[in-house]
Protein backbone atom coordinates (compact mmCIF):
# COMPACT_ATOMS: atom_id res chain seq x y z
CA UNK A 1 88.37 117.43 155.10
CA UNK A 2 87.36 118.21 151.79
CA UNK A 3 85.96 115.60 149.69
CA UNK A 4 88.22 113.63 146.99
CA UNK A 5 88.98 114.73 143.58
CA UNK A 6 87.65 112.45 141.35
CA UNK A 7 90.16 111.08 138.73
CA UNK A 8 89.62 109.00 135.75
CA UNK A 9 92.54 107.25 133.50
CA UNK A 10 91.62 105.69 130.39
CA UNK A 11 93.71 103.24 129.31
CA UNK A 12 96.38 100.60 131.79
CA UNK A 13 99.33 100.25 129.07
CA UNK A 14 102.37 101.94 130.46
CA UNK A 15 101.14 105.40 130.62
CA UNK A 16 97.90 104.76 132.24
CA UNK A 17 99.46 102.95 134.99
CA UNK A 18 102.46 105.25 135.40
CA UNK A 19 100.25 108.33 135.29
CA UNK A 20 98.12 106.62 138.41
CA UNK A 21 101.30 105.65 140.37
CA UNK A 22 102.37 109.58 140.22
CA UNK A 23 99.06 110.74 140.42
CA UNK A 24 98.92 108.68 143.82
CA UNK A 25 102.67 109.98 145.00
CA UNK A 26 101.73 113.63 144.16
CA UNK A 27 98.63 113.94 145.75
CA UNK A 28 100.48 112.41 148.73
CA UNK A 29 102.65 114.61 149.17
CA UNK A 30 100.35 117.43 148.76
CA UNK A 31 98.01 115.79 150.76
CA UNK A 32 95.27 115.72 148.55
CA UNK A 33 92.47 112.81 148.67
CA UNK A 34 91.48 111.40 145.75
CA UNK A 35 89.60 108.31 144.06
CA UNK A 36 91.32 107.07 141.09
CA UNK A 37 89.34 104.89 138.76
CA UNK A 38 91.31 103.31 136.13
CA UNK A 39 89.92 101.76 133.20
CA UNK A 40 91.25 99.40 130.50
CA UNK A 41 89.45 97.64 127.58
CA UNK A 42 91.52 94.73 127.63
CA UNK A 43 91.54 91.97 130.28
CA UNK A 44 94.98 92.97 131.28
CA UNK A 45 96.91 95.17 132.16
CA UNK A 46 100.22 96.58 130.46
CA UNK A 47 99.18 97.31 127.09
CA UNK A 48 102.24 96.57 124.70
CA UNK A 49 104.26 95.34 127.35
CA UNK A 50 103.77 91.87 127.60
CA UNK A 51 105.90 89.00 128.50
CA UNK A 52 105.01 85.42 127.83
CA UNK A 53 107.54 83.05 130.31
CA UNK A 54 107.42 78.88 129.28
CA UNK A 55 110.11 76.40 130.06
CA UNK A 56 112.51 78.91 131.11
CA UNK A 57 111.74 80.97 127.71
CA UNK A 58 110.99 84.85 128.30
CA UNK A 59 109.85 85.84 125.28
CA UNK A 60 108.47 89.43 124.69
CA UNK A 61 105.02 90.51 122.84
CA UNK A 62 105.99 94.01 122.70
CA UNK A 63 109.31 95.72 123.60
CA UNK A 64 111.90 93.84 124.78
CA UNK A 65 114.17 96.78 126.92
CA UNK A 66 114.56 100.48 127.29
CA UNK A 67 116.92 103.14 126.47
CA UNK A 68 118.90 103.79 129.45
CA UNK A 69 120.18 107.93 128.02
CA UNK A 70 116.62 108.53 128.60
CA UNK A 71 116.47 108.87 132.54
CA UNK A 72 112.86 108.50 133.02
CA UNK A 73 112.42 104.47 132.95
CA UNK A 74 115.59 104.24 134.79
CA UNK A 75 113.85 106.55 137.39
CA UNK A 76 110.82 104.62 137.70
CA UNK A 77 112.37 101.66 138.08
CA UNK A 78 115.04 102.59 140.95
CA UNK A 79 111.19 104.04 142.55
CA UNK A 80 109.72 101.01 142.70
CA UNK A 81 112.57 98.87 144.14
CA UNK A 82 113.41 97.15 141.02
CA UNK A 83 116.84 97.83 140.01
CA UNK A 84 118.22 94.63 141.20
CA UNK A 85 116.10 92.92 138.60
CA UNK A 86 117.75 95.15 135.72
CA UNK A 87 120.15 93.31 132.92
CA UNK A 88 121.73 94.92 130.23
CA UNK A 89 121.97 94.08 126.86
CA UNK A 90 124.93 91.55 126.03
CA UNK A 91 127.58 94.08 124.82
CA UNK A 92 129.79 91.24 123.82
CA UNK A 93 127.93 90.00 121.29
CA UNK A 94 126.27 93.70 119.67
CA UNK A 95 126.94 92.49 116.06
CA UNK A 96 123.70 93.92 114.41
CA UNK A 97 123.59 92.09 110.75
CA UNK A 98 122.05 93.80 107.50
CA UNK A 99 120.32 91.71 104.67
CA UNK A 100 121.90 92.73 101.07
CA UNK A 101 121.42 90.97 97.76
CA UNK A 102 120.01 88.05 99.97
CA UNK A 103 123.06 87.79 102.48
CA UNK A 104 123.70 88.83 105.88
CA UNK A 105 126.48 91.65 106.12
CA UNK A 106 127.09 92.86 109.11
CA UNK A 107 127.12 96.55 110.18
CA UNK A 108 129.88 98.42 110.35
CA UNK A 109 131.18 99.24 113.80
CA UNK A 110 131.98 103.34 114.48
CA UNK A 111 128.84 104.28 113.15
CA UNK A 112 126.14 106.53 115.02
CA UNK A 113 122.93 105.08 113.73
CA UNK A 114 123.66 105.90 109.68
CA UNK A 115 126.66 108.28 110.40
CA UNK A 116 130.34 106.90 109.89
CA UNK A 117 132.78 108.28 112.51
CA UNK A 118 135.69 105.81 112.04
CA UNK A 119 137.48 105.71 108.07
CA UNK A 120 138.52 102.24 108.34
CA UNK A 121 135.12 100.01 108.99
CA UNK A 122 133.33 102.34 106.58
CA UNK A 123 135.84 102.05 103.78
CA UNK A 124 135.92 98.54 104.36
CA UNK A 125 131.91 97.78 104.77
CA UNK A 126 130.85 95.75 102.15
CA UNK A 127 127.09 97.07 103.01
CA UNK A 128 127.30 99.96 100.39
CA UNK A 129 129.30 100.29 97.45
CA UNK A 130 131.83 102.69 96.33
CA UNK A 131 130.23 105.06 94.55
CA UNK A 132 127.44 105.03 97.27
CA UNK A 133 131.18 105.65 99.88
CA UNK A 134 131.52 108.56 97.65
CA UNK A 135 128.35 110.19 97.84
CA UNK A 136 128.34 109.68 101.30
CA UNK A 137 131.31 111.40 101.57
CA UNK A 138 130.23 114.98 100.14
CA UNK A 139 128.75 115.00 103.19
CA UNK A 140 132.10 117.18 104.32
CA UNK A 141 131.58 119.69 101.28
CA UNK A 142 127.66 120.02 101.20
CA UNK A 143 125.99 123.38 103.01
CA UNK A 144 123.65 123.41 105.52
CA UNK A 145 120.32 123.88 105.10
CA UNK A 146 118.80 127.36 105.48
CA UNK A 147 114.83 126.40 105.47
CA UNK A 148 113.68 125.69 109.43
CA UNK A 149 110.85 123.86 107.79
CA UNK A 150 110.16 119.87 108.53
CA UNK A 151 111.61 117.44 105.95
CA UNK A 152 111.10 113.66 106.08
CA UNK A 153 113.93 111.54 106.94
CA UNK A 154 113.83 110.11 103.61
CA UNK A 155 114.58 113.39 101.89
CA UNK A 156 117.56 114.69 104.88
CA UNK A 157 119.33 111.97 104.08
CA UNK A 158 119.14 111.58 100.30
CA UNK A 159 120.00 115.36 100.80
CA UNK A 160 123.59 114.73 103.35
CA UNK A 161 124.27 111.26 102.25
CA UNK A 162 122.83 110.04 99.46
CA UNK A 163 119.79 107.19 98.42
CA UNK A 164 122.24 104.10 98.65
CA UNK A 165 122.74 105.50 102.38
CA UNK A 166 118.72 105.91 102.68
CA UNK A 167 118.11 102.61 101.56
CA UNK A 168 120.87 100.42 103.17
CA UNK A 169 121.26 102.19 106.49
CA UNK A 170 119.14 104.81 107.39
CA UNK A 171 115.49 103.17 106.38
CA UNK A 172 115.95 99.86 108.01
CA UNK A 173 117.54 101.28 111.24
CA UNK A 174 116.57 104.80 112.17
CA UNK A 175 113.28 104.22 110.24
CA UNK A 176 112.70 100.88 111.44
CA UNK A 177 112.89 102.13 115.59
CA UNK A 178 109.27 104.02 114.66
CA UNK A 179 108.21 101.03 112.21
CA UNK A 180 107.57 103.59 109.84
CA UNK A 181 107.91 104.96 106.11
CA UNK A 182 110.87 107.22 105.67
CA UNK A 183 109.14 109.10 103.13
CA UNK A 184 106.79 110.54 105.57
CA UNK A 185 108.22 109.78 109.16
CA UNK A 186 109.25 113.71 110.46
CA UNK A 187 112.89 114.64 111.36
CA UNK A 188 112.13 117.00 113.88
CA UNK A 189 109.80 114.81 115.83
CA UNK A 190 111.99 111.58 115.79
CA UNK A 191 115.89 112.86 115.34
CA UNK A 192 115.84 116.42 116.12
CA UNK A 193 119.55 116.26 117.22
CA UNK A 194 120.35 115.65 113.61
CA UNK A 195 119.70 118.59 112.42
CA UNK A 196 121.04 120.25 115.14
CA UNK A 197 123.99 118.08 113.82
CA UNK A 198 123.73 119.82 110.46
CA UNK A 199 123.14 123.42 112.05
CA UNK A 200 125.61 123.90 114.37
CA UNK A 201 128.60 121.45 112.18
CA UNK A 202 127.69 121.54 109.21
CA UNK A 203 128.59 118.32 108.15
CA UNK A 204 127.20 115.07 110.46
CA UNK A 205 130.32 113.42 109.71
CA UNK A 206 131.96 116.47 111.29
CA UNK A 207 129.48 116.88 113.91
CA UNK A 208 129.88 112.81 114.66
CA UNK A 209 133.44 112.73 114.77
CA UNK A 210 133.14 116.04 117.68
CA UNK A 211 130.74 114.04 119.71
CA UNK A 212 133.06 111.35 119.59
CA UNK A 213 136.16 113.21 121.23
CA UNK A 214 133.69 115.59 123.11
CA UNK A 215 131.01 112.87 124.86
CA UNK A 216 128.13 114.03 127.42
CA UNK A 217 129.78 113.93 130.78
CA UNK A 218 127.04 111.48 133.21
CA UNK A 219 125.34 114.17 135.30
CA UNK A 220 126.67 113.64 139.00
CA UNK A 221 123.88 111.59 141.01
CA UNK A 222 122.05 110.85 138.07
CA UNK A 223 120.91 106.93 137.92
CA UNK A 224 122.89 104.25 136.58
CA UNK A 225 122.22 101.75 134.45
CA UNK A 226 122.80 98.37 134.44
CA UNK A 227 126.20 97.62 132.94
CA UNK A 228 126.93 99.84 130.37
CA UNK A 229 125.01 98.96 127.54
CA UNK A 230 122.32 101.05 125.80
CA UNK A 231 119.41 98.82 126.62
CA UNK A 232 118.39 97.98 129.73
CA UNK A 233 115.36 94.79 130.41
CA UNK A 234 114.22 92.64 133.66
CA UNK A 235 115.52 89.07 134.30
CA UNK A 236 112.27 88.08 134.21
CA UNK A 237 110.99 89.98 131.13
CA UNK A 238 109.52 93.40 131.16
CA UNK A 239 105.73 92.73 132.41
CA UNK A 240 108.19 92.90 135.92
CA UNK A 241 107.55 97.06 135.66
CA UNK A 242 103.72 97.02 134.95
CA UNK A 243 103.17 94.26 137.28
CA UNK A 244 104.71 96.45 140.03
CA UNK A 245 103.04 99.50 138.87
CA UNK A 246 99.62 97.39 139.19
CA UNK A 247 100.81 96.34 142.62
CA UNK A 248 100.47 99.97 143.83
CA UNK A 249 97.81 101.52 142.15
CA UNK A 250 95.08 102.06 145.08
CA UNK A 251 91.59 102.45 143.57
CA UNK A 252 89.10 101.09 141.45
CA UNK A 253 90.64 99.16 138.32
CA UNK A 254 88.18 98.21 135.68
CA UNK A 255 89.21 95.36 133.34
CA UNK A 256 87.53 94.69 130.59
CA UNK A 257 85.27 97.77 130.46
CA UNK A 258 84.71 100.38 127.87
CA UNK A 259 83.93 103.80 127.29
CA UNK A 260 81.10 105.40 126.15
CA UNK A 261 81.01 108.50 126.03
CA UNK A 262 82.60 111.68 127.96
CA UNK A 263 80.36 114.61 128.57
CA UNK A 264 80.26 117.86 130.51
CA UNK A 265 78.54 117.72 133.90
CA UNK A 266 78.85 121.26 135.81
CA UNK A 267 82.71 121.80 136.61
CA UNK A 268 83.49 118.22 135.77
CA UNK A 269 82.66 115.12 133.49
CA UNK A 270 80.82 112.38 133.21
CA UNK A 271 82.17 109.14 131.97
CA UNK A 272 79.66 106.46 130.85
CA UNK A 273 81.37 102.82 130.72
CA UNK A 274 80.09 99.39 129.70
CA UNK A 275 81.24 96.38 131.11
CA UNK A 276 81.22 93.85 134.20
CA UNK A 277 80.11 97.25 136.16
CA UNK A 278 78.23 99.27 133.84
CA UNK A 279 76.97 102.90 134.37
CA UNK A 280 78.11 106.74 134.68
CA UNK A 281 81.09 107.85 136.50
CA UNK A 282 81.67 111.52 137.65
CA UNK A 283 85.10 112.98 137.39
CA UNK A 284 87.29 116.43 137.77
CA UNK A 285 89.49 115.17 135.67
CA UNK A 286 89.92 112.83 132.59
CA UNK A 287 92.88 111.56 131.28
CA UNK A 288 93.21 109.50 128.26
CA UNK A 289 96.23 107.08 127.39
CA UNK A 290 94.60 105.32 124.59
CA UNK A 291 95.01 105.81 120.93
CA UNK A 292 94.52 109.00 119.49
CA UNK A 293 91.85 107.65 117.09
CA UNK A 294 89.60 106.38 119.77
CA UNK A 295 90.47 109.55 121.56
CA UNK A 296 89.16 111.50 118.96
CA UNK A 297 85.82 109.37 119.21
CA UNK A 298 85.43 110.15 122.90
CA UNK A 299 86.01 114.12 122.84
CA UNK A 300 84.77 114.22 119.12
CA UNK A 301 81.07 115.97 121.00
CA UNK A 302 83.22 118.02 122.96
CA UNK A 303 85.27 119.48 120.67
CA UNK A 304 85.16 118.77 117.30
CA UNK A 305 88.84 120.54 115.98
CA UNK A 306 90.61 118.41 118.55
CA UNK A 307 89.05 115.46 117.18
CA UNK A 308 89.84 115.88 113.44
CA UNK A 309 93.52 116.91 114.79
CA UNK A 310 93.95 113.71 117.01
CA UNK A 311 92.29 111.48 113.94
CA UNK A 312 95.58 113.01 111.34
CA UNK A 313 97.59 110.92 113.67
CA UNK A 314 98.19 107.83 111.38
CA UNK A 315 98.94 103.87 112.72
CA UNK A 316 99.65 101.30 110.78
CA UNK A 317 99.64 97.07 112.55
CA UNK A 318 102.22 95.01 113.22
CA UNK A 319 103.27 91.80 114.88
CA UNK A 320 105.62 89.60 116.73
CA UNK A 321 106.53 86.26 115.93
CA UNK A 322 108.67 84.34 118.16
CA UNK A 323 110.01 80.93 118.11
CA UNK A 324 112.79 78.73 120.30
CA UNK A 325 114.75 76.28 119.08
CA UNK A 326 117.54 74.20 120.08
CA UNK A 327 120.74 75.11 119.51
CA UNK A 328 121.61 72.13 117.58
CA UNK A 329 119.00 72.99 115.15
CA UNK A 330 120.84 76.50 114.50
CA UNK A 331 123.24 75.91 111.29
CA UNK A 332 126.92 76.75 112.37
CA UNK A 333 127.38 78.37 109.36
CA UNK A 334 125.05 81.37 110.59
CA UNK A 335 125.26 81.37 114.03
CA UNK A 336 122.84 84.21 115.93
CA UNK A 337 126.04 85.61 116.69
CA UNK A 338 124.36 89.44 117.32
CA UNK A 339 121.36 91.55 118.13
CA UNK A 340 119.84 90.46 115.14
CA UNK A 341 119.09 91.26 111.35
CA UNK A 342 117.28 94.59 109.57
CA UNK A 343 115.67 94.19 106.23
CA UNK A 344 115.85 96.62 103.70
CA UNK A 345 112.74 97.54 102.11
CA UNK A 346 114.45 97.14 98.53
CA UNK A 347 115.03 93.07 99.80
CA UNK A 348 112.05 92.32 99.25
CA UNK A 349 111.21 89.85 102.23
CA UNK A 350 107.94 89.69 104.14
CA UNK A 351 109.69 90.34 107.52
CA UNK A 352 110.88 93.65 108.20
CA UNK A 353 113.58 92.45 111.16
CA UNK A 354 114.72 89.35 113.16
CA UNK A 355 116.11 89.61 116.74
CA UNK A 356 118.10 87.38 118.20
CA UNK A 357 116.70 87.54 121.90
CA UNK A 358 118.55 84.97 123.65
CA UNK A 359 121.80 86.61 122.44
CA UNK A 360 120.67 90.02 122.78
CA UNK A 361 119.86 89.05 126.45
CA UNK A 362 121.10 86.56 128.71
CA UNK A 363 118.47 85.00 130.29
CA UNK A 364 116.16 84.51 127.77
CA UNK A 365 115.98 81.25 127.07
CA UNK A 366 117.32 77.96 128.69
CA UNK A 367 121.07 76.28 128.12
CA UNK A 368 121.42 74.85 124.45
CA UNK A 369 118.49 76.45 122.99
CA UNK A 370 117.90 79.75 120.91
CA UNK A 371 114.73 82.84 121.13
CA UNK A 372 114.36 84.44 118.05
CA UNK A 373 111.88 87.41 117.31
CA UNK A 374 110.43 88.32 113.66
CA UNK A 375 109.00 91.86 112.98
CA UNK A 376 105.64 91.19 110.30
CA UNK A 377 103.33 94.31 108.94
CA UNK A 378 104.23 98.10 109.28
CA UNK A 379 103.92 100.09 106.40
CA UNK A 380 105.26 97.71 103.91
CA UNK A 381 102.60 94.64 104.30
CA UNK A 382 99.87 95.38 106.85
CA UNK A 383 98.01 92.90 105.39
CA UNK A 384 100.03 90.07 107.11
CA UNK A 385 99.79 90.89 110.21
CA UNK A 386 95.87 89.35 109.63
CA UNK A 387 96.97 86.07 108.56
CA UNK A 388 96.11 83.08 110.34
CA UNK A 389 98.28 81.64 112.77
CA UNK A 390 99.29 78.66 110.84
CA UNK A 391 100.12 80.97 107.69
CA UNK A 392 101.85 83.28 109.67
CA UNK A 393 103.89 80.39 111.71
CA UNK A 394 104.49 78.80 107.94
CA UNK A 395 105.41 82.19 106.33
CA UNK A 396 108.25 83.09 109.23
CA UNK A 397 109.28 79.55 109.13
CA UNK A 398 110.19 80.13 105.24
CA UNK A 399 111.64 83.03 105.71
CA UNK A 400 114.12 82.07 108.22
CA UNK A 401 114.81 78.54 105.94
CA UNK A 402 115.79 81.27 103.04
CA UNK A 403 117.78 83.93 105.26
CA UNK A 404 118.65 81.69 108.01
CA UNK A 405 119.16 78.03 106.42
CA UNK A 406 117.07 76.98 109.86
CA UNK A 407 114.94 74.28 108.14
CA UNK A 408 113.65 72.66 111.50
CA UNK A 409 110.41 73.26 113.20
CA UNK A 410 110.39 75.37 116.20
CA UNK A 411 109.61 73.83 119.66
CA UNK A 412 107.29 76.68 120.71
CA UNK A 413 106.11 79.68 119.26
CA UNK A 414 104.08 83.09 120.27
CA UNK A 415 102.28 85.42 118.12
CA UNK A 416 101.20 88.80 119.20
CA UNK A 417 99.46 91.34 117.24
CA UNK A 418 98.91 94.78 117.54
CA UNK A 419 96.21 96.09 114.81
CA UNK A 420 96.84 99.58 114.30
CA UNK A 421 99.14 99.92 117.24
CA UNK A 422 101.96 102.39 116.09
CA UNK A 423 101.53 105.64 115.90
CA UNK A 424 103.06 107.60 112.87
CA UNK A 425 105.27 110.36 113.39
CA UNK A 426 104.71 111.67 109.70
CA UNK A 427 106.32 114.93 108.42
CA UNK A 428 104.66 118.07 110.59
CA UNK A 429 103.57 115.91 113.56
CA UNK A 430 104.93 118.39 116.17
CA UNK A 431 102.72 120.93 114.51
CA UNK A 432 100.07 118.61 114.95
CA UNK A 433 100.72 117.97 118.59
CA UNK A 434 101.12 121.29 119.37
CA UNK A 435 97.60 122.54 117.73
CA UNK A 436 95.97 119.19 119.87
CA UNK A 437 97.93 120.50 123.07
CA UNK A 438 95.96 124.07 122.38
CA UNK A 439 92.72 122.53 121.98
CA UNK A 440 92.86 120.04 124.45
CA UNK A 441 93.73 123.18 126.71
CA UNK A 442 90.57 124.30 125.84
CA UNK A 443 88.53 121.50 128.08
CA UNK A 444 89.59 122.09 131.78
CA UNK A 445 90.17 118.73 133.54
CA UNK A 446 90.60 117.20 130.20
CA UNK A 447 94.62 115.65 129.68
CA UNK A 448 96.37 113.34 127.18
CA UNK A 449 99.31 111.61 127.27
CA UNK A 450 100.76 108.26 125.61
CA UNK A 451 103.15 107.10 122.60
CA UNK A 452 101.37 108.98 120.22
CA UNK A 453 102.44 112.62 120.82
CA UNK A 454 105.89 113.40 121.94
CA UNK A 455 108.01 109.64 122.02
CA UNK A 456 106.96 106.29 121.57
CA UNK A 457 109.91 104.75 123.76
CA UNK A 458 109.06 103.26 127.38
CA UNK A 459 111.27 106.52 129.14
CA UNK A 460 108.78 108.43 126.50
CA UNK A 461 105.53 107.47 127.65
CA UNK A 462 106.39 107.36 131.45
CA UNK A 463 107.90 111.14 130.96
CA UNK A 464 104.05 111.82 129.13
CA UNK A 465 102.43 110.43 132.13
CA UNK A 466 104.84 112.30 134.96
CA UNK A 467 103.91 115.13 132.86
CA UNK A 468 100.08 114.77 133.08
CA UNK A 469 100.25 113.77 136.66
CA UNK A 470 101.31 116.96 137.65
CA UNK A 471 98.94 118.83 135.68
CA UNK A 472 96.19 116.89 137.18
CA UNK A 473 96.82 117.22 140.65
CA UNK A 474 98.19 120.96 139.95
């Protein structure tokens, strides 16, 4: 038999441990031995996905669900026996709320993300006034555009529907998915079937209302998710998928440990950690999950024009706050009576979001008692995300006694942070990735993958690492 290929993962957030489970299933099934080390900075495992569970409170540190039209979490999850464990998001109660002038107004139904496909709700929306209506309306009358260049989404939708659109629907929502600046944050990269809205209709009020009478017909056989809703989580909080993924990783896992360096040694590489097992590690093959800054550290000596591309790739921090309450405590004049609330830049708050997880989930918290989530940092006010914990605790808590009227003090609260976590999808990013994809071509036995190339979603990263799997073991 011929000795094992050698395979090294950087990084055990959601790529690095989906890219070992299919590393493992492929070279099964071509029969091909391997040793897998894996190797993680952190203590953990899971990266992002964490999920803190107290008193019957599941409360999330990083994302809370998945998009089910993406098929590739669904997949992974019906893989590893978990699709019993699958909720869906409470479709009853999908009221998503946006902050104007200081008050809560909630979004109109019949939209697709910023795009209005029923008269009624949008006439009637009290989220945008009239002469913002109208200028949203030349949508019907305004020409495609010819240039196949990249625009921000700031500037495609000033362009179709006008700033008051920009600024009270588009920024806070479509924006606010990639925690990002709509000035820079690329069209092509993040909402590519926009413009295929505008090339192929026209108008994306005409395009909108076509999808509507016209939807996608569910592939036969293809997986389903739970309910019908848009989101799909686990019961028990989604840690449930990287704690199974951990389960079945075979190999050597190396908390705590860091790299380096990475440098040629004959056909392969040689990987030089530093940790609770400290030394050099030979490999065939390297693949790295982790951000594309400390990326471009690593392969910076092995090739220098990969490294400056993979340090253009901005991130800017953010984190979670998260407090319970009881019920009682929750004024009945606002009720958490939806998903939750998006913030306008133009508000001025220090909060870019609130979710309402106990009503965006069931399951969440315990009988008589409220889990709420508030979004701090991004490109408006990284700065917070450094404050202490009691100024952060005392800043959220004033914010939600101003937007909120909730003047009591929480019975628990969790704060995560994620200093320069979220990568930047700015204007010309697929450009980017595509000049990093030729370089990195460049090193044999060299591969990338993660939430900073070609998705940042969970079905995202799990399609990178299915994707890098097979070019490893291929």
């Amino acid at each position: 038999m011929s000795s094992p290929r050698k395979i090294v993962i950087v990084g055990a957030g959601i790529t690095g441990l989906a890219a070992a489970y299919y590393v493992q299933k492929k070279a099964r099934e071509k029969n091909l031995p391997i040793h897998l080390t894996l190797i993680e900075s952190e203590n953990r495992l899971g990266g992002k996905v964490v999920t803190h569970r107290e008193n019957e409170f599941v409360i999330e540190g990083g994302p809370d669900s998945f998009v089910t039209d993406k098929p590739w979490g669904l997949q992974l999850t019906h893989e590893l026996g978990l699709a019993d464990q699958l909720i869906p998001s409470s479709e009853d109660r999908k009221k998503i709320y946006v902050l104007r002038n200081g008050k809560l107004v909630e979004f109109p139904g019949g939209f697709r993300l910023t795009i209005p496909t029923q008269i009624m709700p949008f006439l009637k929306t009290k989220m945008i006034s009239w002469p913002g209506k109208i200028r949203m309306g030349m949508d019907f009358i305004i020409p495609a555009r010819k240039e196949d260049t990249d625009e921000s989404l700031a500037d495609f939708i000033r362009r179709r529907l006008g700033s008051e659109a920009l600024d009270r629907f588009a920024a806070p929502l479509m924006a606010g998915i990639f925690v990002a600046d709509a000035e820079k944050l690329s069209m092509k990269a993040t909402f590519p079937t926009f413009l295929a809205m505008e090339k192929n209709h026209r108008s994306l009020m005409l395009a909108a209302r076509y999808a509507k009478k016209n939807p996608p017909q569910r592939k036969e056989g293809a997986i389903k998710p739970a309910g019908n809703a848009m989101f799909n989580s686990f019961r028990k909080g989604m840690s449930v998928l990287t704690d199974e993924l951990a389960k079945r990783i075979e190999g050597d896992i190396r908390l705590g440990t860091r790299i380096v360096s990475i440098a040629r040694s004959g056909s392969g590489y040689t990987v030089e950690v530093d940790g609770a097992k400290p030394g050099k590690i030979e490999a065939n093959s390297v693949l790295l999950t982790a951000q594309a800054y400390t990326c471009a550290e690593l392969l910076a000596p092995l090739h220098g024009t990969l490294a400056d591309k993979l340090r253009e790739i901005r991130y800017v921090s953010t984190a979670t706050v998260s407090f319970t309450y009881l019920q009682t405590y929750i004024p009945s004049s606002r009720p958490l009576d939806g998903f939750g609330v998006m913030i306008p830049g133009s508000e001025k708050r220090k909060i870019l979001a609130s979710t309402w997880s106990s009503t965006k989930f069931r399951h969440r918290a315990p009988p008589g008692t409220a889990l709420m989530r508030a979004f701090v940092g991004g490109h408006r006010n990284e700065a917070l995300v450094e404050l202490p914990d009691d100024q952060l605790v005392a800043m959220v808590r004033k914010e939600y006694e101003e937007l909120f009227d909730i003047t009591a003090e929480p019975m628990l609260h969790r704060i995560f942070r994620w200093p320069r976590g979220n990568p930047q999808y700015d204007v010309g990013h697929l450009n980017r990735i595509a000049e990093i994809e030729k370089n990195v071509s460049e090193l044999p036995g060299i591969f990338l993958a993660g939430s900073a190339f070609r998705g940042i979603g969970l079905p995202d990263c799990i399609h990178s690492a299915q994707l890098a799997a097979e070019k490893i073991i291929a």
